[in-house]
C-alpha atoms as a PDB file:
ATOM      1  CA  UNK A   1      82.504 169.220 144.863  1.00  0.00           C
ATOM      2  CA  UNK A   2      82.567 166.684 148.083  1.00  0.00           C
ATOM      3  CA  UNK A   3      85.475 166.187 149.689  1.00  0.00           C
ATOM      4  CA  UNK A   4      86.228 163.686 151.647  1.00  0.00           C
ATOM      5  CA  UNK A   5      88.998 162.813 154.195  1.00  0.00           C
ATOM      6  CA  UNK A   6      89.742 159.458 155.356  1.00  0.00           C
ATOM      7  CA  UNK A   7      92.662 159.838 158.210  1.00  0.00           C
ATOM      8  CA  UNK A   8      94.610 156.959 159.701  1.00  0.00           C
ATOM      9  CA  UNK A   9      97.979 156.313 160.528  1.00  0.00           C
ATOM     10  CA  UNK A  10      98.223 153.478 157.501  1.00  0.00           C
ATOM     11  CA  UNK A  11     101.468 151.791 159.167  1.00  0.00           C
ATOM     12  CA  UNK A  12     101.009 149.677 157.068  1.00  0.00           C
ATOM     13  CA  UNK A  13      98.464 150.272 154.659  1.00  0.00           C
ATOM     14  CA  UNK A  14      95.976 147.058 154.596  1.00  0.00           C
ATOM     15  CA  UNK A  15      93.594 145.735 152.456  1.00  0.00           C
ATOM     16  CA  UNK A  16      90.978 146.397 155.100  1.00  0.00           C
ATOM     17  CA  UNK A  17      92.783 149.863 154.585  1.00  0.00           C
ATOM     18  CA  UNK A  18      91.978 149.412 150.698  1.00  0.00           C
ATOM     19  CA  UNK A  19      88.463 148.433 151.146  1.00  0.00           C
ATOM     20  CA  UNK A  20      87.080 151.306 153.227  1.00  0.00           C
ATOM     21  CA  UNK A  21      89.127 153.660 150.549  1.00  0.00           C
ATOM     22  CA  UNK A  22      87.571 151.994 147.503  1.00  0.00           C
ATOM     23  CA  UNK A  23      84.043 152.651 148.802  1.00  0.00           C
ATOM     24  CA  UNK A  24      84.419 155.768 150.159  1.00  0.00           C
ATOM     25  CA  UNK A  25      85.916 156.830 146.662  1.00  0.00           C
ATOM     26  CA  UNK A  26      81.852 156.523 146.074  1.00  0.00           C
ATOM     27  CA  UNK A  27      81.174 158.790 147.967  1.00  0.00           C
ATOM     28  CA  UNK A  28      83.093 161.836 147.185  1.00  0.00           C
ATOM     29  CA  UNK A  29      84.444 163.553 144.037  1.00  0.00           C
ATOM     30  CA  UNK A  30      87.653 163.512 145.236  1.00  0.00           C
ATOM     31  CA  UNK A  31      88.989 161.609 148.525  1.00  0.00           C
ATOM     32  CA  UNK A  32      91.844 163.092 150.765  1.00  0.00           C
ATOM     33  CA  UNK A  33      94.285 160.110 152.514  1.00  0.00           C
ATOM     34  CA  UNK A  34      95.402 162.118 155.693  1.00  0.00           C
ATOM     35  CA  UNK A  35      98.384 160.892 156.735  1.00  0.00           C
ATOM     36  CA  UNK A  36      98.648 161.479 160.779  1.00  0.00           C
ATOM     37  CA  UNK A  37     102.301 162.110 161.814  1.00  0.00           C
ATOM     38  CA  UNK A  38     102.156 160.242 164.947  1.00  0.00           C
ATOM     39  CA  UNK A  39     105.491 160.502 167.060  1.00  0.00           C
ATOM     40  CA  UNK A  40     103.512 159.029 169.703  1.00  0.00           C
ATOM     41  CA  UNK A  41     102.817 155.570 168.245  1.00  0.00           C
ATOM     42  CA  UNK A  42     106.478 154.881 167.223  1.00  0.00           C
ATOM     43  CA  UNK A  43     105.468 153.732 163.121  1.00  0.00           C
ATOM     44  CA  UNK A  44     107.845 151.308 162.026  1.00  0.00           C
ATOM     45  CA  UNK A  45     107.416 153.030 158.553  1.00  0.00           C
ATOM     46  CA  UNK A  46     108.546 156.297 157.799  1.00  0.00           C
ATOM     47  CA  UNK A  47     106.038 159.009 156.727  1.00  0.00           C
ATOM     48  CA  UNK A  48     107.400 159.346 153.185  1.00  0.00           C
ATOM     49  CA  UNK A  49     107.205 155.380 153.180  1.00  0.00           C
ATOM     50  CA  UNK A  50     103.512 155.403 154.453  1.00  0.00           C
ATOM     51  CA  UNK A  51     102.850 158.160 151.371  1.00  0.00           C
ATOM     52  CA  UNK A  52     104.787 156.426 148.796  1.00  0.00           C
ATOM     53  CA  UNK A  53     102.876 152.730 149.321  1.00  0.00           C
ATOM     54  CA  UNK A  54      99.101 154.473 149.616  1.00  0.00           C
ATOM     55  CA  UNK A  55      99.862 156.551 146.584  1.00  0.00           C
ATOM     56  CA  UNK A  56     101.379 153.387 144.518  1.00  0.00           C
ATOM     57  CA  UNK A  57      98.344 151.281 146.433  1.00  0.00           C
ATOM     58  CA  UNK A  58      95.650 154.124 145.144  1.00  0.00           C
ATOM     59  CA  UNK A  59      96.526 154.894 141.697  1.00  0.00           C
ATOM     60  CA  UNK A  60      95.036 152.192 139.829  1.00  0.00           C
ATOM     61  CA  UNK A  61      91.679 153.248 142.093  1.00  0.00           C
ATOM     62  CA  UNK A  62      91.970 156.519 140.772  1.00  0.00           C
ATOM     63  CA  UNK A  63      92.506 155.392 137.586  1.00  0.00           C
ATOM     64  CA  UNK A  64      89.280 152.754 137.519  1.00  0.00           C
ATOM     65  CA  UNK A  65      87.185 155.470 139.272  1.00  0.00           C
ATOM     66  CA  UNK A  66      87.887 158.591 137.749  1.00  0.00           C
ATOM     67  CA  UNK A  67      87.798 159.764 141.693  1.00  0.00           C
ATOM     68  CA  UNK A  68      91.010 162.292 142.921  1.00  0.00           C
ATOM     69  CA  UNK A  69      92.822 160.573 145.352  1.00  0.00           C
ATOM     70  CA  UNK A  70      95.525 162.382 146.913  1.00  0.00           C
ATOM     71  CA  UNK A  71      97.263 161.351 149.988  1.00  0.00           C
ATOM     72  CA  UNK A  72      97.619 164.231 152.810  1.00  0.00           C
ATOM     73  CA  UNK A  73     100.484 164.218 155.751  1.00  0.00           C
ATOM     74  CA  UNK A  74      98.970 165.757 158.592  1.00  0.00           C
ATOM     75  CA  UNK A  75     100.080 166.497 162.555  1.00  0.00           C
ATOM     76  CA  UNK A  76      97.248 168.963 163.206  1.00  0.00           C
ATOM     77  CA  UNK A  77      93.766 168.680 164.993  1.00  0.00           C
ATOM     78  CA  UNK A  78      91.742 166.249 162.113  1.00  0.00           C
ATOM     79  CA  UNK A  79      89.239 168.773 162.356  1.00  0.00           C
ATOM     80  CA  UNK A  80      92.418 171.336 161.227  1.00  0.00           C
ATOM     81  CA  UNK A  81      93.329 168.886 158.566  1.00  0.00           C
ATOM     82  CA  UNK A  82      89.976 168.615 157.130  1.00  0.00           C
ATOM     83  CA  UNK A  83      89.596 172.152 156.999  1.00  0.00           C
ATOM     84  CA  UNK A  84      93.310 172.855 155.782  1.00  0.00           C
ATOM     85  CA  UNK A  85      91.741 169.906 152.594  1.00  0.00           C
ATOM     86  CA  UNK A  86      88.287 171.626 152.431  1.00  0.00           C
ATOM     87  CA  UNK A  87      86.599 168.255 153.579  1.00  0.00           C
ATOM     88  CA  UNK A  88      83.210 168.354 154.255  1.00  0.00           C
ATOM     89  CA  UNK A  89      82.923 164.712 155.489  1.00  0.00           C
ATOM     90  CA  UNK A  90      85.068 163.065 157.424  1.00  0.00           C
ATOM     91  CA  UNK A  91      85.336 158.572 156.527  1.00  0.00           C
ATOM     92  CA  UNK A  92      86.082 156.309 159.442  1.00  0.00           C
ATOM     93  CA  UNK A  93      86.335 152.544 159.420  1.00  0.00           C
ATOM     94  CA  UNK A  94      84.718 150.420 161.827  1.00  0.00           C
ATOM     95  CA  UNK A  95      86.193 146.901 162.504  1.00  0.00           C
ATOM     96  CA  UNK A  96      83.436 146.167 165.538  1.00  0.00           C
ATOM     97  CA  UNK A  97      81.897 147.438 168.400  1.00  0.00           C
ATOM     98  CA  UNK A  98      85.155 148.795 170.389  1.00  0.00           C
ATOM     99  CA  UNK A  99      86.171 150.840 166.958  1.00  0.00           C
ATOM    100  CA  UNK A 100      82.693 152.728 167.351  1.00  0.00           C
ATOM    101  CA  UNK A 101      82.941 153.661 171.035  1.00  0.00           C
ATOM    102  CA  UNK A 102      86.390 155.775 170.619  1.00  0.00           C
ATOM    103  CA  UNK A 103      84.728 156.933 167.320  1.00  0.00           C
ATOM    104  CA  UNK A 104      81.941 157.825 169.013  1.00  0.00           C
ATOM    105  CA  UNK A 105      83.738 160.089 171.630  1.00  0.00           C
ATOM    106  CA  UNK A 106      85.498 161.219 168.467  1.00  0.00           C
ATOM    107  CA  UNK A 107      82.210 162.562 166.357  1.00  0.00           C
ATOM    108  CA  UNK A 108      81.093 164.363 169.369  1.00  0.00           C
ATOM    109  CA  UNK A 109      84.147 166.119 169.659  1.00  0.00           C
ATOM    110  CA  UNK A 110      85.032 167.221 165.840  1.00  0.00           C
ATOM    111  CA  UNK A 111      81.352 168.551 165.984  1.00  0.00           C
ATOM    112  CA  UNK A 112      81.789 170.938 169.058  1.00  0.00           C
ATOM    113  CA  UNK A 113      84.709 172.010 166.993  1.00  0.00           C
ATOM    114  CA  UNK A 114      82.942 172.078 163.372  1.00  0.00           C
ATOM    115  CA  UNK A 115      79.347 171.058 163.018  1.00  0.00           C
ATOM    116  CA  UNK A 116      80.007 171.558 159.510  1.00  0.00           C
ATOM    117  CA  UNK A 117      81.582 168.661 159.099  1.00  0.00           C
ATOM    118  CA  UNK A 118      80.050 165.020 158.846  1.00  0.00           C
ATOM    119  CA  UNK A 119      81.349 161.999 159.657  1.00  0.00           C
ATOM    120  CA  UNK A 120      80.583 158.747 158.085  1.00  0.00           C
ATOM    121  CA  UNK A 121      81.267 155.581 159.077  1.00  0.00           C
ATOM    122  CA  UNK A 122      81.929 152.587 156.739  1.00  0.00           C
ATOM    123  CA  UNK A 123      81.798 148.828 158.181  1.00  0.00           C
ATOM    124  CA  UNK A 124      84.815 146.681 157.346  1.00  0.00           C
ATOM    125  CA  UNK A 125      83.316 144.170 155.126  1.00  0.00           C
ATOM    126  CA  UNK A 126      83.373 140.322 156.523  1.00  0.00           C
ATOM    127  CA  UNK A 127      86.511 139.689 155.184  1.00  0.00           C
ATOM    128  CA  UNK A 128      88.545 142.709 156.844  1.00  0.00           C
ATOM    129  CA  UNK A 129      87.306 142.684 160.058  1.00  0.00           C
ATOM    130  CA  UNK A 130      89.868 141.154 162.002  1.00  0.00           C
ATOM    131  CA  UNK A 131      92.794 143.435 160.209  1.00  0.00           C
ATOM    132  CA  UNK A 132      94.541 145.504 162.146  1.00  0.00           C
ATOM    133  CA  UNK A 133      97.923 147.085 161.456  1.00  0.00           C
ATOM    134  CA  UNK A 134      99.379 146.508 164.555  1.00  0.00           C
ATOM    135  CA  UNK A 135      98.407 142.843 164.358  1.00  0.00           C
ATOM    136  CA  UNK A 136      99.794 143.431 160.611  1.00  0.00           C
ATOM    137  CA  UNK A 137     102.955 143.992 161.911  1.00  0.00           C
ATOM    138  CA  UNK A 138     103.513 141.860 164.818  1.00  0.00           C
ATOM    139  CA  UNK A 139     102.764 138.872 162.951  1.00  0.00           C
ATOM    140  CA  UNK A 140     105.040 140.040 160.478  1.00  0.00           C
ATOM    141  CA  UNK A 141     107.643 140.586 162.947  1.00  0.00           C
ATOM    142  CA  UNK A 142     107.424 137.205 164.339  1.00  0.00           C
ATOM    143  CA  UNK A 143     108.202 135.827 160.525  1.00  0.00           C
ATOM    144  CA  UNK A 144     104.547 134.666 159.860  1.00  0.00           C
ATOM    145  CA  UNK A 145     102.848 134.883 156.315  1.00  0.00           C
ATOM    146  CA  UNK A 146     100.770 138.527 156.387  1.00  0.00           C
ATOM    147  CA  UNK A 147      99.821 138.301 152.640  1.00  0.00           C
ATOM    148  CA  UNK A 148      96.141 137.577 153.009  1.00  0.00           C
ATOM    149  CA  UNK A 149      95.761 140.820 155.103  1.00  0.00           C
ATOM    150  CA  UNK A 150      97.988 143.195 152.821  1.00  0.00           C
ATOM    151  CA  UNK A 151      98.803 143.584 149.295  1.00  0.00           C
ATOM    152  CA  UNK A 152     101.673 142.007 147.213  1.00  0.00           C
ATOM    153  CA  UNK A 153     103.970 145.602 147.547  1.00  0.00           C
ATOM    154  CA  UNK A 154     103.087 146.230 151.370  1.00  0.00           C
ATOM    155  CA  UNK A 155     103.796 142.466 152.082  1.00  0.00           C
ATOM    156  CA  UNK A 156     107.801 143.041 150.071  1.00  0.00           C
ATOM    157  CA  UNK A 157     108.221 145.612 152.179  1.00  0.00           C
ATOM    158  CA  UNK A 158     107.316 144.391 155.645  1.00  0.00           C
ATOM    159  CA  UNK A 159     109.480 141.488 155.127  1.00  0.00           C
ATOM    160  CA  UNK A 160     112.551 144.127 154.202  1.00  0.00           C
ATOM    161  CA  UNK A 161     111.741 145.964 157.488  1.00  0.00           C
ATOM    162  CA  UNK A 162     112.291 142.920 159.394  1.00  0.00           C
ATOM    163  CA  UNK A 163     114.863 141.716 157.550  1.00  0.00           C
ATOM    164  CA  UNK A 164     116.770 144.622 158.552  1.00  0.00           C
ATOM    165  CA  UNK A 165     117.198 143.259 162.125  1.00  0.00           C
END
């Protein structure tokens, strides 16, 4: 069975998010989410929020598929995680050419760790480049309209985040 893991913060979840998980789902027989617990980045969702929206976001692509999707918390090493998941690739997104050079650096490190492991790359299709979550949210945050970049449920609950304020 291949196992993949695609790992990402996911705060929020996008549909450039979506689009990288719906191809990679063609890929593998069964696709990990890892969900990195970053204290470091300050998400403005919770972790059980960020799990809860790519699970609801996933399971019709499940469904449709027939792929295993299961979404992953993680605050390990992503070599760790995709050990702890028994991934043998590894999926990362590429947006353009500054996403490859820290992905890059990345590769070569996860293989001194475990040259077992692959990692494959996926380019955001035309569409998605531009999405970023942090863009996501600070558009959001400023009271502009996000809903081409994320999906009806995501979009409801960025504007009760910042309605909150």
């Amino acid at each position: 069975m291949r196992v993949g893991l695609y790992p990402g913060t996911f705060d929020p979840i996008t549909l450039g998010h979506l689009d990288i998980i719906r191809r990679a789902a063609t890929l593998v027989d069964k696709l990990v989410i890892g969900v990195a617990i970053n204290r470091d980045k300050g998400p403005l969702f919770h972790l059980e929020e960020r799990v809860a929206l790519i699970e609801a976001e996933c399971a019709t692509l499940a469904e449709q598929t027939g792929i295993e999707i299961i979404v992953h918390p993680f605050e390990n090493l992503l070599i760790d995680c995709a050990r702890d998941v028994g991934a043998q690739i590894i999926v990362r997104g590429l947006r353009a050419v500054a996403d490859f050079e820290y992905e890059y650096q990345m590769v070569g490190m996860n293989r001194q760790l475990d040259d077992t492991i692959e990692t494959v790359f996926l380019m955001a299709e035309a569409a998605h480049q531009p999405i970023a979550s942090k863009l996501v949210k600070e558009i959001a945050r400023l009271g502009g309209d996000v809903s081409k970049f994320v999906t009806p449920r995501v979009n409801s609950e960025l504007l009760k985040q910042f309605s909150k304020g």
